[in-house]
PDB file of N, CA and C in Angstrom:
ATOM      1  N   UNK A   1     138.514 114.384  72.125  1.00  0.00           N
ATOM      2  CA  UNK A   1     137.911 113.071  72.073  1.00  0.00           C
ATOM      3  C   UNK A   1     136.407 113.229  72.232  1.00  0.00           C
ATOM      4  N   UNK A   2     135.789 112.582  70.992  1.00  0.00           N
ATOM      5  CA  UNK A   2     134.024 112.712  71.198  1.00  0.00           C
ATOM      6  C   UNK A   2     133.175 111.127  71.341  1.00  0.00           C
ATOM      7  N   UNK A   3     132.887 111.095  72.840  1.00  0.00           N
ATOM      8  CA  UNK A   3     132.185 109.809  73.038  1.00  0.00           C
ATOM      9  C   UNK A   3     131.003 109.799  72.058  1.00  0.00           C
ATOM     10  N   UNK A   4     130.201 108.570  71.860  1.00  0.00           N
ATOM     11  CA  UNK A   4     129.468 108.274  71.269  1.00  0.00           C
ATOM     12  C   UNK A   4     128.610 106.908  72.249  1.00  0.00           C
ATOM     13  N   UNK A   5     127.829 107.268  72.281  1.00  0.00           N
ATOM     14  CA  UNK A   5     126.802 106.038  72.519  1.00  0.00           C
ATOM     15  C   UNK A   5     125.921 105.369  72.060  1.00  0.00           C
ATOM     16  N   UNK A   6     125.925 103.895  71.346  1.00  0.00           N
ATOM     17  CA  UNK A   6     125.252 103.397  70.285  1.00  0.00           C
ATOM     18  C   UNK A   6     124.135 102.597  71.059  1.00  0.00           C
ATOM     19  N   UNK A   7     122.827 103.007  71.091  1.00  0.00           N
ATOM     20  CA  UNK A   7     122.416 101.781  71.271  1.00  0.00           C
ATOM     21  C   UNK A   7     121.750 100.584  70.794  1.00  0.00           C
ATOM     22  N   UNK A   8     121.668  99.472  71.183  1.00  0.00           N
ATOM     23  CA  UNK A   8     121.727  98.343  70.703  1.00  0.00           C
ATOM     24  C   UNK A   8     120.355  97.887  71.859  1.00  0.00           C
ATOM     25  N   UNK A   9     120.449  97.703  72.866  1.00  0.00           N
ATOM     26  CA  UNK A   9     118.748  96.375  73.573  1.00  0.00           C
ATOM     27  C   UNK A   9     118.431  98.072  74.149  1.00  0.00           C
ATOM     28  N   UNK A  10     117.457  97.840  74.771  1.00  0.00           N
ATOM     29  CA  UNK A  10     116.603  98.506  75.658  1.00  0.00           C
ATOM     30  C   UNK A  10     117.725  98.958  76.778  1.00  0.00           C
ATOM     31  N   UNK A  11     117.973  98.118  77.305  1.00  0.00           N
ATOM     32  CA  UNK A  11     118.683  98.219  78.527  1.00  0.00           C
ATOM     33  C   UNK A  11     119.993  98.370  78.487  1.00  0.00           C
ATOM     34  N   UNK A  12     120.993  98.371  77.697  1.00  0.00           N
ATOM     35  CA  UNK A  12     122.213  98.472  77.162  1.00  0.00           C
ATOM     36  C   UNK A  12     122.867  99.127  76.324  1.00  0.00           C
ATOM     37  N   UNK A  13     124.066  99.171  76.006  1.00  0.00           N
ATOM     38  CA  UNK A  13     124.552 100.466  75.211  1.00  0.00           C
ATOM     39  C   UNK A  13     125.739  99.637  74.792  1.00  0.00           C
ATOM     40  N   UNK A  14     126.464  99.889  73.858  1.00  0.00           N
ATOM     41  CA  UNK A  14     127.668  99.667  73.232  1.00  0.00           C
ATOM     42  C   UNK A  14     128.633 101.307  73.108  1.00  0.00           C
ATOM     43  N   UNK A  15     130.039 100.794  74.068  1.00  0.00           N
ATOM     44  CA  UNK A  15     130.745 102.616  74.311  1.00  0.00           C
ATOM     45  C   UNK A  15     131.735 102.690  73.007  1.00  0.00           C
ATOM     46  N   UNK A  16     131.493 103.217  72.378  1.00  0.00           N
ATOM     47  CA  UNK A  16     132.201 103.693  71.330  1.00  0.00           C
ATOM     48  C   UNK A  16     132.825 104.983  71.388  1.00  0.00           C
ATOM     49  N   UNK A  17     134.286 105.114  71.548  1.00  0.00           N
ATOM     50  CA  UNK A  17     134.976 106.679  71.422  1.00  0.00           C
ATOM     51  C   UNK A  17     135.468 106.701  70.401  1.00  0.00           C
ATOM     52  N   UNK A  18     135.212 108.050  69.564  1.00  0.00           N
ATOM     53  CA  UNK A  18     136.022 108.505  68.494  1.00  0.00           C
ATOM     54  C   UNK A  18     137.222 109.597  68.960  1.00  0.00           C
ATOM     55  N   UNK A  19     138.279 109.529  68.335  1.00  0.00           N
ATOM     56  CA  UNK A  19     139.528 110.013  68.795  1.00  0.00           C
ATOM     57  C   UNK A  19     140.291 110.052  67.770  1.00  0.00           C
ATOM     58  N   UNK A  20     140.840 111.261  67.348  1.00  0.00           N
ATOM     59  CA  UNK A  20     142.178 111.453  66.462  1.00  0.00           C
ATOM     60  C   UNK A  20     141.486 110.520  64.937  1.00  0.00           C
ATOM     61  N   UNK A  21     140.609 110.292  64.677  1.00  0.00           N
ATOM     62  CA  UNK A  21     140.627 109.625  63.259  1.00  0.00           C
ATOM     63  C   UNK A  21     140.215 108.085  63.392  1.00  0.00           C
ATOM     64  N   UNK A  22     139.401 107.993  64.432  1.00  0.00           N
ATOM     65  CA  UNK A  22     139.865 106.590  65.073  1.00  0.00           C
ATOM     66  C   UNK A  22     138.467 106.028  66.160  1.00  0.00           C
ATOM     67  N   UNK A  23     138.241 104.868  65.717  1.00  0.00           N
ATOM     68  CA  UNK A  23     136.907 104.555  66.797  1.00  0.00           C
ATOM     69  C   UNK A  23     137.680 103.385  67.865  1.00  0.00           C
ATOM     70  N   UNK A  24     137.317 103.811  68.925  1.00  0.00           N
ATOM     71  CA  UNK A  24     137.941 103.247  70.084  1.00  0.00           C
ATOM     72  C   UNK A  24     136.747 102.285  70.548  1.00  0.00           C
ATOM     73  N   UNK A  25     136.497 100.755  70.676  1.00  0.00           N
ATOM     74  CA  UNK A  25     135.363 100.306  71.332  1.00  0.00           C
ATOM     75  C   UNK A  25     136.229  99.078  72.041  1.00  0.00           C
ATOM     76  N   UNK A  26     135.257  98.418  72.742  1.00  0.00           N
ATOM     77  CA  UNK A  26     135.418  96.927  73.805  1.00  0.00           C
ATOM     78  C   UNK A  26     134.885  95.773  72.530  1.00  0.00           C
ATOM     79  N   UNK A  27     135.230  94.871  72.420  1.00  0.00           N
ATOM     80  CA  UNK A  27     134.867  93.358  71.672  1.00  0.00           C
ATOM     81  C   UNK A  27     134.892  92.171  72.582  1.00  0.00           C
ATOM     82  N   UNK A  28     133.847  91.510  72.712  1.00  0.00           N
ATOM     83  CA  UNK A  28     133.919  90.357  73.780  1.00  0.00           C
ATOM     84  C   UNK A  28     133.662  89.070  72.478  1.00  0.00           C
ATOM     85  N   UNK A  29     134.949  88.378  72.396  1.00  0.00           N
ATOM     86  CA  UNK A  29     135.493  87.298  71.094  1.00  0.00           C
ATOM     87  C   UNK A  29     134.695  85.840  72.019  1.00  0.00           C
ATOM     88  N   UNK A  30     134.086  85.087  71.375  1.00  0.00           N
ATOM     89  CA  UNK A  30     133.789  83.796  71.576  1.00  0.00           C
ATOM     90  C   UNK A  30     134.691  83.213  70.848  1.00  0.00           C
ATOM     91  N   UNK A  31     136.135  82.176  71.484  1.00  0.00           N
ATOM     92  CA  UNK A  31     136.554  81.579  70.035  1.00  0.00           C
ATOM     93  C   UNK A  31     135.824  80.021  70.207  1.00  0.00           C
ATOM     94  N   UNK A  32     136.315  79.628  68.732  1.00  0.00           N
ATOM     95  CA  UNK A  32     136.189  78.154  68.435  1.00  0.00           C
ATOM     96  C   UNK A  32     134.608  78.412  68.272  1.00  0.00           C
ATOM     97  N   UNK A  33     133.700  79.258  67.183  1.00  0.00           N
ATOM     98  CA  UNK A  33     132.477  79.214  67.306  1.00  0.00           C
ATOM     99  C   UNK A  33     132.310  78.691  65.775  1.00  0.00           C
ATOM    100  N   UNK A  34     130.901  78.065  65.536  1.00  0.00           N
ATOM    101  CA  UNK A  34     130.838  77.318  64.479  1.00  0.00           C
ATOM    102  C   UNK A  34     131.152  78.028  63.032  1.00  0.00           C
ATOM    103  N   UNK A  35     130.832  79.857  63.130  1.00  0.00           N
ATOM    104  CA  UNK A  35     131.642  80.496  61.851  1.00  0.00           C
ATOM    105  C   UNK A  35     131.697  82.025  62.640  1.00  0.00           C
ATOM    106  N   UNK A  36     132.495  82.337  61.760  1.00  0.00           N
ATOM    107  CA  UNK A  36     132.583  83.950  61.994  1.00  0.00           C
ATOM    108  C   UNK A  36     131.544  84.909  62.018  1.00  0.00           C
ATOM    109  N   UNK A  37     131.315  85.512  63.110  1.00  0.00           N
ATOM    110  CA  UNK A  37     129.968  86.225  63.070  1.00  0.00           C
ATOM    111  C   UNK A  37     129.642  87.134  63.992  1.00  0.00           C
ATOM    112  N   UNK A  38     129.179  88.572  63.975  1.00  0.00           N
ATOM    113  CA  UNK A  38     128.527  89.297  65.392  1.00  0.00           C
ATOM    114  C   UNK A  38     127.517  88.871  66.026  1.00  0.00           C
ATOM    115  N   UNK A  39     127.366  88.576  67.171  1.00  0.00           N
ATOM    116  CA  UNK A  39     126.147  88.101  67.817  1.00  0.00           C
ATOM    117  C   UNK A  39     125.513  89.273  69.056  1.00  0.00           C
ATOM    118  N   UNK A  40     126.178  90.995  68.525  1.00  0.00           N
ATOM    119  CA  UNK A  40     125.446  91.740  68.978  1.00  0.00           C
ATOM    120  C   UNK A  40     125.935  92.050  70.237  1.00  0.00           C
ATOM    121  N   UNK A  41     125.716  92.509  71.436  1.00  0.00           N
ATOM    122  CA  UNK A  41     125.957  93.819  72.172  1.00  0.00           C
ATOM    123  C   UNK A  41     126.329  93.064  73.572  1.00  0.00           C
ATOM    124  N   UNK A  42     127.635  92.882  74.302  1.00  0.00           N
ATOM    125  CA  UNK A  42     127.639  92.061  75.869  1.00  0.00           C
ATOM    126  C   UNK A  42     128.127  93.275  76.730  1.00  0.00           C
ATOM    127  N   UNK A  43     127.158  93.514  77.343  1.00  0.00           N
ATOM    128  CA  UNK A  43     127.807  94.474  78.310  1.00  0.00           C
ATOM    129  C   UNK A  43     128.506  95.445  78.134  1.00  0.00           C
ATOM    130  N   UNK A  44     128.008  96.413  77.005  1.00  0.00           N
ATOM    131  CA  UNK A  44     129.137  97.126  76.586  1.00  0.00           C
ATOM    132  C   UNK A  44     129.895  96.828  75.533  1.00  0.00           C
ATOM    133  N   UNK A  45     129.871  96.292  75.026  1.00  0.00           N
ATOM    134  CA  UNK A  45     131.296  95.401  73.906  1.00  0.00           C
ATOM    135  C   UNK A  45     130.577  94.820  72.895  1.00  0.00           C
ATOM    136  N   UNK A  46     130.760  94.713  71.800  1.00  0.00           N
ATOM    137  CA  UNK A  46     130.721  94.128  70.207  1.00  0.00           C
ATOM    138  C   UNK A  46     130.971  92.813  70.502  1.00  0.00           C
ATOM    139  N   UNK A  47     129.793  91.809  70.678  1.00  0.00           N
ATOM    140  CA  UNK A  47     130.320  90.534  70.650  1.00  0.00           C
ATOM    141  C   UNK A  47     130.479  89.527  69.443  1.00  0.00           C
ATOM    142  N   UNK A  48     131.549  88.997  69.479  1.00  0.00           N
ATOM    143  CA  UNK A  48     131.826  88.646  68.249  1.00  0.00           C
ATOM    144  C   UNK A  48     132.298  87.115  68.070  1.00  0.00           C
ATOM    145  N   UNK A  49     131.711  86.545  67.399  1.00  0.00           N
ATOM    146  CA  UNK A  49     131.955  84.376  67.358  1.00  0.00           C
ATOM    147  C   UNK A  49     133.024  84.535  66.142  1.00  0.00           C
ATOM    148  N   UNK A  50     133.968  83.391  66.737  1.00  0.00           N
ATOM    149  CA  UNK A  50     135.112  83.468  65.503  1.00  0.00           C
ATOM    150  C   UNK A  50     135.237  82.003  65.622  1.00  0.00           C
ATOM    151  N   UNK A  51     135.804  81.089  64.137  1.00  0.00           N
ATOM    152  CA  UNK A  51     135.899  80.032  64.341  1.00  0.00           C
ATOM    153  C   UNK A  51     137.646  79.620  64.684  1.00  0.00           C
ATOM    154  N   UNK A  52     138.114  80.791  65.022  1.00  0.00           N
ATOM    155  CA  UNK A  52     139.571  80.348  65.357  1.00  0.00           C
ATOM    156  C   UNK A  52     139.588  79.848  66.723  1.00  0.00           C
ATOM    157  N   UNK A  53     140.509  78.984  67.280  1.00  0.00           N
ATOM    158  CA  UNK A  53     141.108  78.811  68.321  1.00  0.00           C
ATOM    159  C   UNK A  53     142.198  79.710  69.017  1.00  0.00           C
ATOM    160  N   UNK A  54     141.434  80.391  70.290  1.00  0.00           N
ATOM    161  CA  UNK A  54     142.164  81.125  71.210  1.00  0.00           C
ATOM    162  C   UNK A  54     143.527  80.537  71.515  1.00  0.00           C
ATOM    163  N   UNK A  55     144.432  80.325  70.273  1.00  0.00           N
ATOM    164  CA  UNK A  55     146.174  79.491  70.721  1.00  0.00           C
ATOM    165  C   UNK A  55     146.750  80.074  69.459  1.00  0.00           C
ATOM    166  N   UNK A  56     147.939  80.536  69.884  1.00  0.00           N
ATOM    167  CA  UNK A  56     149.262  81.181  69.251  1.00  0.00           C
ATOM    168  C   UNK A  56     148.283  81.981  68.713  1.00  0.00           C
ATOM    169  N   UNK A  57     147.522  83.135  69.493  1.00  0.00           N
ATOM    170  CA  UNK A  57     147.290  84.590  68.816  1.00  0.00           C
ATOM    171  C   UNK A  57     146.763  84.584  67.534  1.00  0.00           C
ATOM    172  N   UNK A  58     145.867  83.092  67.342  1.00  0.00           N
ATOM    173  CA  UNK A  58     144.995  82.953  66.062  1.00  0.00           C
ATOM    174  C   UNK A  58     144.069  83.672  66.237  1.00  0.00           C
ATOM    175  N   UNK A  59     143.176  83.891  67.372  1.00  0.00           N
ATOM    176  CA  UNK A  59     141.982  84.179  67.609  1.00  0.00           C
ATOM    177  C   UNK A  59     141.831  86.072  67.088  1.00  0.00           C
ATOM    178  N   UNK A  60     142.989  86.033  67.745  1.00  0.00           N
ATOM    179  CA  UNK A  60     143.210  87.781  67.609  1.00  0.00           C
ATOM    180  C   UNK A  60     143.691  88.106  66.269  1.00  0.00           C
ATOM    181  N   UNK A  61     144.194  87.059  65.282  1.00  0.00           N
ATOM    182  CA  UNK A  61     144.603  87.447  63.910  1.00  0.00           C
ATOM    183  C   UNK A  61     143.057  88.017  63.368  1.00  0.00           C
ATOM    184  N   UNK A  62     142.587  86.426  63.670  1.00  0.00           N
ATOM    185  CA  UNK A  62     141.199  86.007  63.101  1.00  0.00           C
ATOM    186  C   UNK A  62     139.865  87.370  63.253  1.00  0.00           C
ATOM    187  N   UNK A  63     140.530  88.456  64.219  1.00  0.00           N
ATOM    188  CA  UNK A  63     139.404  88.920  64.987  1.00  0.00           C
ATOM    189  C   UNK A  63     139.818  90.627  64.129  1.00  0.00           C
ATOM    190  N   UNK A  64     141.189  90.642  64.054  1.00  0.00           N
ATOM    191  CA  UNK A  64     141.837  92.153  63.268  1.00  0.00           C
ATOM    192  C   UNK A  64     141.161  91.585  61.799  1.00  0.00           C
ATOM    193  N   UNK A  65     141.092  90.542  61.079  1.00  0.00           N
ATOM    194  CA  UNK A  65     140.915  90.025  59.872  1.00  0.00           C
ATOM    195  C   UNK A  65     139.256  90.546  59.705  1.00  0.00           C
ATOM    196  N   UNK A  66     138.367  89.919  60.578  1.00  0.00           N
ATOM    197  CA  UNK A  66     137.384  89.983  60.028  1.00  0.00           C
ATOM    198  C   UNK A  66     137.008  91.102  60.506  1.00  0.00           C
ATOM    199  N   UNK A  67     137.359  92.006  61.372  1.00  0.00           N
ATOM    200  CA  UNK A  67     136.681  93.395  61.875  1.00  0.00           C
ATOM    201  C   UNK A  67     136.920  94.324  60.318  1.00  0.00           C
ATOM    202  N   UNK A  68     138.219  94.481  59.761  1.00  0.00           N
ATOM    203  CA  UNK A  68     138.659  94.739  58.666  1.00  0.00           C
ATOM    204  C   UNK A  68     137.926  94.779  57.276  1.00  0.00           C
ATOM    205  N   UNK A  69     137.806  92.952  57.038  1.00  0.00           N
ATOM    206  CA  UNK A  69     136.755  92.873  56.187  1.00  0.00           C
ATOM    207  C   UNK A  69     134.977  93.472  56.132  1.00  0.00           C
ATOM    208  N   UNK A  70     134.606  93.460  57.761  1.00  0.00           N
ATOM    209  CA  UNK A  70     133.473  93.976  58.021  1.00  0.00           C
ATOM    210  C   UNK A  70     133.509  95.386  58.034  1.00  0.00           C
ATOM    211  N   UNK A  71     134.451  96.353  58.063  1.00  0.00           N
ATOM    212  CA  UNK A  71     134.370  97.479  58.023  1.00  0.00           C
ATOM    213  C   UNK A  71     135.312  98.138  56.751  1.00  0.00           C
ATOM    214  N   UNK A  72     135.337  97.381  55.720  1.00  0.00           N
ATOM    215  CA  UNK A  72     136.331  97.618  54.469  1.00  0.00           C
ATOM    216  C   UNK A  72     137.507  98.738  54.634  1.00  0.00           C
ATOM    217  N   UNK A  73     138.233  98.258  55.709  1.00  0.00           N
ATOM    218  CA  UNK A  73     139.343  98.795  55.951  1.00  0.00           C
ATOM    219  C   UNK A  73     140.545  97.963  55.862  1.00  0.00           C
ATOM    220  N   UNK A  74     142.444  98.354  56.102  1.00  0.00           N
ATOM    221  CA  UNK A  74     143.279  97.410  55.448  1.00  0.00           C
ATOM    222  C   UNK A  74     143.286  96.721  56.889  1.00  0.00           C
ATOM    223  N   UNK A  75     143.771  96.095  57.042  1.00  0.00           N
ATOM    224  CA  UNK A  75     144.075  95.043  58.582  1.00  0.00           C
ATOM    225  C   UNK A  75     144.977  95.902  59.165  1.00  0.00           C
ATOM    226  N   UNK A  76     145.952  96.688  58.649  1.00  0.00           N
ATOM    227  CA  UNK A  76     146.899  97.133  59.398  1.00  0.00           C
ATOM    228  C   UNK A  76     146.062  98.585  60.036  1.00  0.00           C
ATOM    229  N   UNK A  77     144.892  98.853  59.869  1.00  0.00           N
ATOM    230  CA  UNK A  77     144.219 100.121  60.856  1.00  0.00           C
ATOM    231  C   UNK A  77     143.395  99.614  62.219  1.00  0.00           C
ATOM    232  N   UNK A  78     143.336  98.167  62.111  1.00  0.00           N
ATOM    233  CA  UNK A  78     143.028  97.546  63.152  1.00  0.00           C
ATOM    234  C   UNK A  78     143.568  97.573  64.317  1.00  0.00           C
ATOM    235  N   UNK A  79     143.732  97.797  65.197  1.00  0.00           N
ATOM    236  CA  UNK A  79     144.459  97.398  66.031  1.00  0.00           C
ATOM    237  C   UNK A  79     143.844  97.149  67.961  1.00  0.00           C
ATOM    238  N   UNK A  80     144.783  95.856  68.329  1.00  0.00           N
ATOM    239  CA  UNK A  80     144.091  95.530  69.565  1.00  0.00           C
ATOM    240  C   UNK A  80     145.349  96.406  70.694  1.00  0.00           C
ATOM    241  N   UNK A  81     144.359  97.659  71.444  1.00  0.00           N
ATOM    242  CA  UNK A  81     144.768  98.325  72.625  1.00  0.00           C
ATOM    243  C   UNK A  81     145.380  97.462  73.606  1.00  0.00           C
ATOM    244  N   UNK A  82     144.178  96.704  74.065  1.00  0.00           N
ATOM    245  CA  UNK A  82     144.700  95.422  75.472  1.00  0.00           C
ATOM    246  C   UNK A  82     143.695  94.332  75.429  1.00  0.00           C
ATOM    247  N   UNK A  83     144.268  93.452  76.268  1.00  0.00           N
ATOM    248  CA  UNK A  83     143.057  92.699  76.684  1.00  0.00           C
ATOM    249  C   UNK A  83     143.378  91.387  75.050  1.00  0.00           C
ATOM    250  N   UNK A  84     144.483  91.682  74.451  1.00  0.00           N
ATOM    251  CA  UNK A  84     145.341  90.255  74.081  1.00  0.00           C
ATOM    252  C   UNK A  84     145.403  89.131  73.995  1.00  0.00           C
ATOM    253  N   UNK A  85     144.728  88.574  75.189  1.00  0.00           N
ATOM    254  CA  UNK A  85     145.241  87.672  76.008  1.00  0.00           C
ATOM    255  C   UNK A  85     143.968  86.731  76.844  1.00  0.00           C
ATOM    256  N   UNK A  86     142.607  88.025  76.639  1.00  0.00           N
ATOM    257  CA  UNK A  86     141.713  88.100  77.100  1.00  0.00           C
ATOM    258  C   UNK A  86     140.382  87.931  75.981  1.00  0.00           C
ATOM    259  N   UNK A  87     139.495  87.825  76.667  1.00  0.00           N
ATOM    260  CA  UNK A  87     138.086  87.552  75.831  1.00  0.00           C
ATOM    261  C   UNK A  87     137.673  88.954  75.604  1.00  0.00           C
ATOM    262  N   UNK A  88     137.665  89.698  76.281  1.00  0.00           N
ATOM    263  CA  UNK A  88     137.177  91.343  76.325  1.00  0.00           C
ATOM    264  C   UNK A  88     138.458  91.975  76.089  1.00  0.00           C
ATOM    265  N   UNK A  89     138.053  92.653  74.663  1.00  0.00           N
ATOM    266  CA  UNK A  89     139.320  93.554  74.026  1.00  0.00           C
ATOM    267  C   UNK A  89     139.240  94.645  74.029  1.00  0.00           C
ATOM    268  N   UNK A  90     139.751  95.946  73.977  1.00  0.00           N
ATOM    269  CA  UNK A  90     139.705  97.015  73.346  1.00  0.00           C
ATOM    270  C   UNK A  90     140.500  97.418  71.991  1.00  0.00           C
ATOM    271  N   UNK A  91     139.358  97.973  71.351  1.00  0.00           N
ATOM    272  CA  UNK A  91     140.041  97.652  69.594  1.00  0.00           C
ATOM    273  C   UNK A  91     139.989  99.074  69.326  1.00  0.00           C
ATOM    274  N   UNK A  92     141.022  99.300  68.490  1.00  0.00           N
ATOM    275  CA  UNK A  92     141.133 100.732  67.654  1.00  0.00           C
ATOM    276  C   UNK A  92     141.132 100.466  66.519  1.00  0.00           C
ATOM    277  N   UNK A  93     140.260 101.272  65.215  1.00  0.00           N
ATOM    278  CA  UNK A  93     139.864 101.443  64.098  1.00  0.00           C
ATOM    279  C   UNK A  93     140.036 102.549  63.294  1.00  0.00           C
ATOM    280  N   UNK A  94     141.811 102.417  63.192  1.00  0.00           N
ATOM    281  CA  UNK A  94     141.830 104.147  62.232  1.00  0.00           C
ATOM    282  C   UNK A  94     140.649 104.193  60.710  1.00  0.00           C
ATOM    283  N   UNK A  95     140.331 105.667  60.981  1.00  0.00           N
ATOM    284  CA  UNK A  95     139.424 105.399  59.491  1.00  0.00           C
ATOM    285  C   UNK A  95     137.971 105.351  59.471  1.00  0.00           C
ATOM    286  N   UNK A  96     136.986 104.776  60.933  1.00  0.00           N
ATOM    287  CA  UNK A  96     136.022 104.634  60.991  1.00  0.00           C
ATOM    288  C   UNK A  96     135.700 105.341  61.570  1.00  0.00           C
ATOM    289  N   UNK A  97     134.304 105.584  61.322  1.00  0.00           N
ATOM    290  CA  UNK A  97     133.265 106.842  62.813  1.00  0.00           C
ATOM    291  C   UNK A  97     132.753 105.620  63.586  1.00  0.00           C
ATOM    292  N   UNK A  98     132.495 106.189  65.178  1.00  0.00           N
ATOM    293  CA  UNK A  98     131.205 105.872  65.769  1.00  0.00           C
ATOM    294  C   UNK A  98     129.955 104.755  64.854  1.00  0.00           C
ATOM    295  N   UNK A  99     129.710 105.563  63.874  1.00  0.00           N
ATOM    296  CA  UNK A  99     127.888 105.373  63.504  1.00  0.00           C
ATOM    297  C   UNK A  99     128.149 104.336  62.853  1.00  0.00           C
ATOM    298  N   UNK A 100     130.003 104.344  62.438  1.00  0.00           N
ATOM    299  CA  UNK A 100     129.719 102.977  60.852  1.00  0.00           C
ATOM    300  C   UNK A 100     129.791 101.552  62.062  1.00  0.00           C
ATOM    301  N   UNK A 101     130.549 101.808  63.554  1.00  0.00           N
ATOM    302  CA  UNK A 101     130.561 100.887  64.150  1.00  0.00           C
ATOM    303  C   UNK A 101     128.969 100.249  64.451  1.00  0.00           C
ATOM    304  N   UNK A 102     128.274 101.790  64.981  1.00  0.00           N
ATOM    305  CA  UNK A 102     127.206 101.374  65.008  1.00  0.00           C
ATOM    306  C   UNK A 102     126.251 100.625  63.750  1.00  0.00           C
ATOM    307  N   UNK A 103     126.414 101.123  63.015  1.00  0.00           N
ATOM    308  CA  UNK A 103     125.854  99.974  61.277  1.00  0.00           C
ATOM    309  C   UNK A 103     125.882  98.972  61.882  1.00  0.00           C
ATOM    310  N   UNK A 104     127.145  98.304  62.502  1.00  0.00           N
ATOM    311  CA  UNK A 104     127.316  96.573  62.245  1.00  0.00           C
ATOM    312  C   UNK A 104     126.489  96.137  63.040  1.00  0.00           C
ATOM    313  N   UNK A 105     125.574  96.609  64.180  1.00  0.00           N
ATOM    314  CA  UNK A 105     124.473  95.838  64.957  1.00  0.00           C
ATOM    315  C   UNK A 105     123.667  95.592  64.419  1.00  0.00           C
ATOM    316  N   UNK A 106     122.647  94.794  64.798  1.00  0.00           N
ATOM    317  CA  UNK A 106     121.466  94.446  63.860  1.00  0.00           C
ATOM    318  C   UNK A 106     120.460  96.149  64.285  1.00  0.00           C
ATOM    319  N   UNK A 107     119.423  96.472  63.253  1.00  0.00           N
ATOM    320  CA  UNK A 107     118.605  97.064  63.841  1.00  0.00           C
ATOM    321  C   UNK A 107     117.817  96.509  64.668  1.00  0.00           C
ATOM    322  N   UNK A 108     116.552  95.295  64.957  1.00  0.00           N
ATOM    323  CA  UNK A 108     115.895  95.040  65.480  1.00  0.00           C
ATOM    324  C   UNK A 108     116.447  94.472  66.763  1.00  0.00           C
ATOM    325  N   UNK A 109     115.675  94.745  67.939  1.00  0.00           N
ATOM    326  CA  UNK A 109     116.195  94.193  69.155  1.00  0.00           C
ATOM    327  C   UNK A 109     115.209  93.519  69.342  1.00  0.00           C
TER     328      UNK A 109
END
């Protein structure tokens, strides 16, 4: 397993592990936000605005869907570790490196 550390503000970092074929990171989901969108780096975690509602496991469809589309992979390499249930996820990404996670931040801080 080869950690990776992306950073994103001055003061912060986003933890990204690569493993077996596979980028391991944290996602902190805002649901019910006005559209789908990254809004960049919380404590560690990929924060991410979705316009689904956190009820019957929309939020988390909504969240494997667009990570997918944002990283042109099939939905089924997505997958949520834990945190289900929760605002702060841990997501696995067969297929991706580290750096492409890192791509999706903005450059400028």
């Amino acid at each position: 397993m080869r950690m990776v550390w992306v950073s994103f503000y001055r003061s912060t970092m986003l933890d990204v592990q690569e493993r077996d074929g596979s980028a391991v990171f944290s996602v902190r989901v805002q649901p019910r936000a006005s559209k789908d969108e990254l809004a960049g780096e919380m404590a560690g975690a990929l924060k991410v605005r979705l316009q689904a509602p956190a009820v019957e496991n929309r939020a988390n469809d909504a969240l494997i869907e667009f990570l997918a589309q944002l990283l042109k992979t099939p939905k089924s390499a997505v997958r949520i570790l834990s945190g289900d249930r929760s605002r702060t996820k841990r997501i696995e990404i067969h297929g991706v490196t580290g750096q492409q996670i890192q791509a999706l931040l903005p450059k400028d801080a």
